[in-house]
N, C-alpha and C. Protein backbone atom coordinates (compact mmCIF):
# COMPACT_ATOMS: atom_id res chain seq x y z
N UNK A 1 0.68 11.21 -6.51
CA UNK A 1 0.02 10.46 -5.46
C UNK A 1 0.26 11.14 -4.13
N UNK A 2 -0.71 11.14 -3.30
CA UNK A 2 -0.67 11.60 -2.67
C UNK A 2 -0.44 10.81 -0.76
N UNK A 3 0.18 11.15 -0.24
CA UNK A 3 0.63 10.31 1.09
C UNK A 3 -0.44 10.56 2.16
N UNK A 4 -0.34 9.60 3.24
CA UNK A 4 -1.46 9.89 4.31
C UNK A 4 -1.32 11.08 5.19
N UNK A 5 -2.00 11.94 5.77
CA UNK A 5 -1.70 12.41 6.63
C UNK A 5 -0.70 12.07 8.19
N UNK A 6 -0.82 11.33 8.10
CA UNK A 6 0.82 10.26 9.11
C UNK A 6 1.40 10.82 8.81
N UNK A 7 1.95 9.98 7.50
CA UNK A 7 2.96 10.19 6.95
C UNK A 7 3.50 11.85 6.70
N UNK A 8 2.89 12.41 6.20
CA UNK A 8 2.94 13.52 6.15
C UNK A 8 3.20 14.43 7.34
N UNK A 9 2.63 14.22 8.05
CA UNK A 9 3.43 15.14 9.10
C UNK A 9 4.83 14.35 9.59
N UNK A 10 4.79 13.33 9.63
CA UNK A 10 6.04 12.42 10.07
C UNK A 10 7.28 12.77 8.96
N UNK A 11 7.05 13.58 7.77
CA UNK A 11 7.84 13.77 7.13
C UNK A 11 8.17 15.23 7.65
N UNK A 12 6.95 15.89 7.75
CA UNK A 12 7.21 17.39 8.03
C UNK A 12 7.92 17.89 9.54
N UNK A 13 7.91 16.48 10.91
CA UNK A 13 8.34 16.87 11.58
C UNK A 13 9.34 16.18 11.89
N UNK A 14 9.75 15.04 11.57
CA UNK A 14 10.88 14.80 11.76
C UNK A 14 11.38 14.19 10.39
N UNK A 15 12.02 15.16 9.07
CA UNK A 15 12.56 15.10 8.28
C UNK A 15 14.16 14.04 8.18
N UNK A 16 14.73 14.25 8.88
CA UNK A 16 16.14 13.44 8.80
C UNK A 16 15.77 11.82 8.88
N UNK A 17 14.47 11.49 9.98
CA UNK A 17 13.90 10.12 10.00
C UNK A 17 13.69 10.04 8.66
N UNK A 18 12.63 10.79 8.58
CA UNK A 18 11.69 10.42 7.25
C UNK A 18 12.78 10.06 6.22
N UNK A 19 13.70 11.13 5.55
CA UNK A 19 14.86 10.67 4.76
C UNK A 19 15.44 9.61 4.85
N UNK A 20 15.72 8.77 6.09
CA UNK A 20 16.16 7.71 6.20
C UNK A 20 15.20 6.79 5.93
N UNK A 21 13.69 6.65 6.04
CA UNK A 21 12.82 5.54 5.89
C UNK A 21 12.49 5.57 4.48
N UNK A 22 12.90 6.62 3.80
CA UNK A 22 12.72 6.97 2.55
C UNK A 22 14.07 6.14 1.55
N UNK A 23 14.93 6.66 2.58
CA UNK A 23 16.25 5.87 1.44
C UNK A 23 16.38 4.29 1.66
N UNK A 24 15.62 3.72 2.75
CA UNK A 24 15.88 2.29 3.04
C UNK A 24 14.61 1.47 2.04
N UNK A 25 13.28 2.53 2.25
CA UNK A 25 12.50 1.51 1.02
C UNK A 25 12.86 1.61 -0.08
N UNK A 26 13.18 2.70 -0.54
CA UNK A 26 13.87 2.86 -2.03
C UNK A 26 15.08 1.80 -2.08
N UNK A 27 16.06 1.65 -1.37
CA UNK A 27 16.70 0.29 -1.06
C UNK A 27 16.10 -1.28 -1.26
N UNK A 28 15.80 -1.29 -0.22
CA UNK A 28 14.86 -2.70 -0.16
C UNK A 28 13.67 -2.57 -1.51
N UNK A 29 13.20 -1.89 -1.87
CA UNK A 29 12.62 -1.73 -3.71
C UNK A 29 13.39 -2.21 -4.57
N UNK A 30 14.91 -1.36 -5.17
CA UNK A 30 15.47 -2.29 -5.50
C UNK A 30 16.36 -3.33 -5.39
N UNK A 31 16.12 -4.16 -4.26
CA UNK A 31 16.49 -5.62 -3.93
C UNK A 31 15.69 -6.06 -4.48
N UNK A 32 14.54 -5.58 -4.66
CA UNK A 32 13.60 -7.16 -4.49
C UNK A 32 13.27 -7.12 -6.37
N UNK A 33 13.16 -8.47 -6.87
CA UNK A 33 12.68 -9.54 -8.04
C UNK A 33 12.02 -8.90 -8.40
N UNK A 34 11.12 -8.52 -7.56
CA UNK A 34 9.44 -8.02 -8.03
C UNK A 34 9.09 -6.91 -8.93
N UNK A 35 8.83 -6.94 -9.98
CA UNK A 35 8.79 -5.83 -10.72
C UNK A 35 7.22 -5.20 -9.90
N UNK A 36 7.49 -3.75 -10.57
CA UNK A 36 6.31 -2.53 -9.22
C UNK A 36 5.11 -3.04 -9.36
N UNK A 37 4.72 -3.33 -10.31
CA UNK A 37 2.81 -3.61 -10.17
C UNK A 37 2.70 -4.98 -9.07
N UNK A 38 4.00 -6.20 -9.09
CA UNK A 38 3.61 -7.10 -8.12
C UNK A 38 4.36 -6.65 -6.98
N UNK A 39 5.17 -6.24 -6.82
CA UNK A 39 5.78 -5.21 -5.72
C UNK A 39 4.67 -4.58 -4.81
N UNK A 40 4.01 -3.63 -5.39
CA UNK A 40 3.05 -3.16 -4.92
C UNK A 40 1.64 -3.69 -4.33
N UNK A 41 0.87 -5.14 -5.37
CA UNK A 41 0.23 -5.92 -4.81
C UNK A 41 0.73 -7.12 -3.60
N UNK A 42 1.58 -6.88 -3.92
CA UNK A 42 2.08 -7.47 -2.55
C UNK A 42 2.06 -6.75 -1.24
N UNK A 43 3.04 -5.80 -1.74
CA UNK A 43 2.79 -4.47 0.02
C UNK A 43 1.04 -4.47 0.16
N UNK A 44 0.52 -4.80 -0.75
CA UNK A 44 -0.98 -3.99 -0.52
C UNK A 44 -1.50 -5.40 0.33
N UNK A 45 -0.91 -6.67 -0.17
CA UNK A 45 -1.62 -8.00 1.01
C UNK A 45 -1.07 -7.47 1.89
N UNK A 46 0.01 -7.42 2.35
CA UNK A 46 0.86 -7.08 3.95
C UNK A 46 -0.23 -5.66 4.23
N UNK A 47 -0.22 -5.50 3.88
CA UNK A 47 -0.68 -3.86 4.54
C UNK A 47 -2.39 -4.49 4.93
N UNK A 48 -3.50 -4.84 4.12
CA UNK A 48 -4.16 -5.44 4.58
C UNK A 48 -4.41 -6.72 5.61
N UNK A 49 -3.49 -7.51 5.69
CA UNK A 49 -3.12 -8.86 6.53
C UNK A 49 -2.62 -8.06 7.58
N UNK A 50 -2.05 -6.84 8.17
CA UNK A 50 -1.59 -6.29 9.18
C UNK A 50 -2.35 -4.92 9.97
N UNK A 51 -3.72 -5.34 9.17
CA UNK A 51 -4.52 -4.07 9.51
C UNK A 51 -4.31 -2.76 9.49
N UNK A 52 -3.28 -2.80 8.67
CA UNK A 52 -2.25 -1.11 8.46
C UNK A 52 -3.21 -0.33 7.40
N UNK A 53 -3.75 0.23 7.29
CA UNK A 53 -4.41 0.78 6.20
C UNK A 53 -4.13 2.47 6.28
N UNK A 54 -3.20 2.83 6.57
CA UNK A 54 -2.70 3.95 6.30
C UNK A 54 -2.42 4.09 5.36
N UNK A 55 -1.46 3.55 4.76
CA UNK A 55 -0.46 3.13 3.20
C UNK A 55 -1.02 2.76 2.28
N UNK A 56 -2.33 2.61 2.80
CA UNK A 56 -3.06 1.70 1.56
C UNK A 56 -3.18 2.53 0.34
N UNK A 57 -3.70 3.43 0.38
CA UNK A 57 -4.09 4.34 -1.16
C UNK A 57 -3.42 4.76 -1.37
N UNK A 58 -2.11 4.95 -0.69
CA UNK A 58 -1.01 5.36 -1.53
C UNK A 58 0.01 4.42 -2.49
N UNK A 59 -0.09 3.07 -1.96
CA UNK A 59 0.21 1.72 -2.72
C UNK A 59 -1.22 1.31 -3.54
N UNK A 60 -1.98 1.50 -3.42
CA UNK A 60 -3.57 1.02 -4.24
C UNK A 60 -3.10 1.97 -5.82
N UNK A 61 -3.14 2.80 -4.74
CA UNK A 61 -2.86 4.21 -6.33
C UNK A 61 -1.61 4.07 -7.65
N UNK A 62 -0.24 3.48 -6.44
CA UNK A 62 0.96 2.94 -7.24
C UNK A 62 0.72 1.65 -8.01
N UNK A 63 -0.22 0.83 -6.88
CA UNK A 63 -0.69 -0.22 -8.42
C UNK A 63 -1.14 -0.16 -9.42
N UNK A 64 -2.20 0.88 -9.51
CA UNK A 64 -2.95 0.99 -10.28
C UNK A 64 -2.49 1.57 -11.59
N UNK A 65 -1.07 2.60 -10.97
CA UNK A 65 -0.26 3.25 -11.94
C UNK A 65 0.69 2.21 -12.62
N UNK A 66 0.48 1.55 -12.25
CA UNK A 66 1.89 0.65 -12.61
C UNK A 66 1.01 -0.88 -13.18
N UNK A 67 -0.26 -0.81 -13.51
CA UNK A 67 -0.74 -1.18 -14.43
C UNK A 67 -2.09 -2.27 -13.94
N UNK A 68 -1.87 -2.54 -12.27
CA UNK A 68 -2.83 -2.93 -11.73
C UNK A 68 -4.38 -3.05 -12.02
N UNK A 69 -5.21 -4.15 -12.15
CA UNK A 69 -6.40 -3.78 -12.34
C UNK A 69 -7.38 -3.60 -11.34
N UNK A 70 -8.69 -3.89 -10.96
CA UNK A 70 -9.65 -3.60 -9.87
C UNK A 70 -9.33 -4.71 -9.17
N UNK A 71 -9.49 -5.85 -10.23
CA UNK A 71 -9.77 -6.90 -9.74
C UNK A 71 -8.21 -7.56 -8.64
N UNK A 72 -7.22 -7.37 -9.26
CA UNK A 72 -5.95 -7.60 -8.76
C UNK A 72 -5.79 -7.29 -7.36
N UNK A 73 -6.05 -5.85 -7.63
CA UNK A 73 -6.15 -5.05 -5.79
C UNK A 73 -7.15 -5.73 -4.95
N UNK A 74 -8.29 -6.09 -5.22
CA UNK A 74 -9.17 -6.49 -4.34
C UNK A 74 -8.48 -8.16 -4.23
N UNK A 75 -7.76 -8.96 -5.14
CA UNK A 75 -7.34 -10.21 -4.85
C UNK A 75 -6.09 -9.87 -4.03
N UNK A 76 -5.30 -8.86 -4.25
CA UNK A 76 -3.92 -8.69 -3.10
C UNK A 76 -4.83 -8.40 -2.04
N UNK A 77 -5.60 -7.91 -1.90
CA UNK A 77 -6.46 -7.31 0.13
C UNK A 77 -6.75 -8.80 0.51
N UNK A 78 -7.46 -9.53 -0.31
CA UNK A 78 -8.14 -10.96 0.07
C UNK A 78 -7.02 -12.13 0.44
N UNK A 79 -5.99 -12.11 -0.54
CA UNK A 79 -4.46 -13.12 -0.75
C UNK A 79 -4.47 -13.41 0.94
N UNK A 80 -4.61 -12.52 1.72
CA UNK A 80 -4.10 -13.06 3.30
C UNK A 80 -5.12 -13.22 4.21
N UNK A 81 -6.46 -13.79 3.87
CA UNK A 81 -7.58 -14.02 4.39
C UNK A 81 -7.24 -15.15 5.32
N UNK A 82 -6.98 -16.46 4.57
CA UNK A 82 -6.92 -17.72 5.02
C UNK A 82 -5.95 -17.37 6.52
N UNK A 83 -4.61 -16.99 6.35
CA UNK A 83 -3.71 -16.82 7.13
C UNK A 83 -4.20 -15.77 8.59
N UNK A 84 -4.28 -14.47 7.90
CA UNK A 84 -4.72 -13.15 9.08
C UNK A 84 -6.17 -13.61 9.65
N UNK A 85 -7.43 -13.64 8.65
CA UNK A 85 -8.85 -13.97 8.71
C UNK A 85 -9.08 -12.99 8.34
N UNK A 86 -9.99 -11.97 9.21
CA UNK A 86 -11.38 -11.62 9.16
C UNK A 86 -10.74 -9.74 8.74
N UNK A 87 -9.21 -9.49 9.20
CA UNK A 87 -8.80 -8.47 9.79
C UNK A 87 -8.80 -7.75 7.99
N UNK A 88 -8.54 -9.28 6.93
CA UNK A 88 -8.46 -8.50 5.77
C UNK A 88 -9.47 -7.60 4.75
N UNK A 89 -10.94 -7.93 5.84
CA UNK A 89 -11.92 -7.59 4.89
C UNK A 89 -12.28 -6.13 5.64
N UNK A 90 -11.53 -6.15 6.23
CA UNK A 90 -11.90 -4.08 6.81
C UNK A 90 -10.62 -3.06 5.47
N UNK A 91 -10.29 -3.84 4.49
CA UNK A 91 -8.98 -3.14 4.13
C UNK A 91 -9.83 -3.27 2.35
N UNK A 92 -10.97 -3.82 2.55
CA UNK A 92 -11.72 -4.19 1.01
C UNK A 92 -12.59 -2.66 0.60
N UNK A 93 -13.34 -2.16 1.59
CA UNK A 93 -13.56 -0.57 0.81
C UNK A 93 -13.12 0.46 1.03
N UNK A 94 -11.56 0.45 1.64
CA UNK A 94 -10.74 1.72 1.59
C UNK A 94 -10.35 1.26 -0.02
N UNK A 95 -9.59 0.26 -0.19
CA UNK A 95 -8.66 0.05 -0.91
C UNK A 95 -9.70 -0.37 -2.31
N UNK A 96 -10.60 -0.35 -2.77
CA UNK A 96 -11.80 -0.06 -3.93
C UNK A 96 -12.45 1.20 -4.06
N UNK A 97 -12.11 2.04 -2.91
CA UNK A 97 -12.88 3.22 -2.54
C UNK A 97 -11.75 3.92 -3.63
N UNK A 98 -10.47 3.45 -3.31
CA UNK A 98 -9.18 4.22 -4.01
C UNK A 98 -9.22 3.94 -5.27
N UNK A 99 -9.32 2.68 -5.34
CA UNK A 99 -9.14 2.99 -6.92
C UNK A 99 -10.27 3.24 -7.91
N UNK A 100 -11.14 3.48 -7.33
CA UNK A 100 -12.27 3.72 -8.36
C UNK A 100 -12.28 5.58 -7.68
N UNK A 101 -11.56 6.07 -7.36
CA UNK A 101 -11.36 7.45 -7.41
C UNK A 101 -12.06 7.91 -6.57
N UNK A 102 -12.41 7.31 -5.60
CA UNK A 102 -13.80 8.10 -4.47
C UNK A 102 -12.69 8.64 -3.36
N UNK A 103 -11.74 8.07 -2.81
CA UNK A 103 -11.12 8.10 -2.17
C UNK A 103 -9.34 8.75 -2.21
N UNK A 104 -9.24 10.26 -3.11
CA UNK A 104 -8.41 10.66 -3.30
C UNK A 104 -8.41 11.99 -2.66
């Protein structure tokens, strides 16, 4: 899988950060209950409910690996409609674009 360009340079230029944001989610990963496919549909509501769509296809992609279906991903983007509104439906054809492979 492949990371966003952000990210990617944020790794390439400041490495010692990056290592650290790297060892704290891997941390906070395993804290949490959530086994990865709902792990991941979850980050994928937050990430849509926060208009973050950087992360998205790189968590769209981990769901999908981790056993996610179409339909799941498009219900984690929607899950925070009621709450965020309107902000979650700009995060509906990156994150379908990804997993139906258009968007790799």
């Amino acid at each position: 899988m492949s990371v966003s360009a952000a990210f990617s340079t944020f790794m390439h230029e400041a490495p010692q950060h990056a290592a650290a944001w790297t060892q704290a989610a891997a941390a906070l990963a395993a804290a949490s209950a959530l086994d990865k496919k709902t792990g991941e549909l979850a980050y994928i509501a937050v990430l849509a409910a926060t208009g973050n769509l950087s992360g998205l296809a790189f968590h769209v992609l981990s769901a999908k690996a981790h056993g996610a279906t179409r339909q799941e991903v498009l219900s984690a983007v929607l899950v925070g409609l009621p709450a965020a509104g309107a902000v979650v439906i700009g995060a509906v054809p990156a994150a379908l674009e990804t997993y139906d492979g258009q968007n790799q």
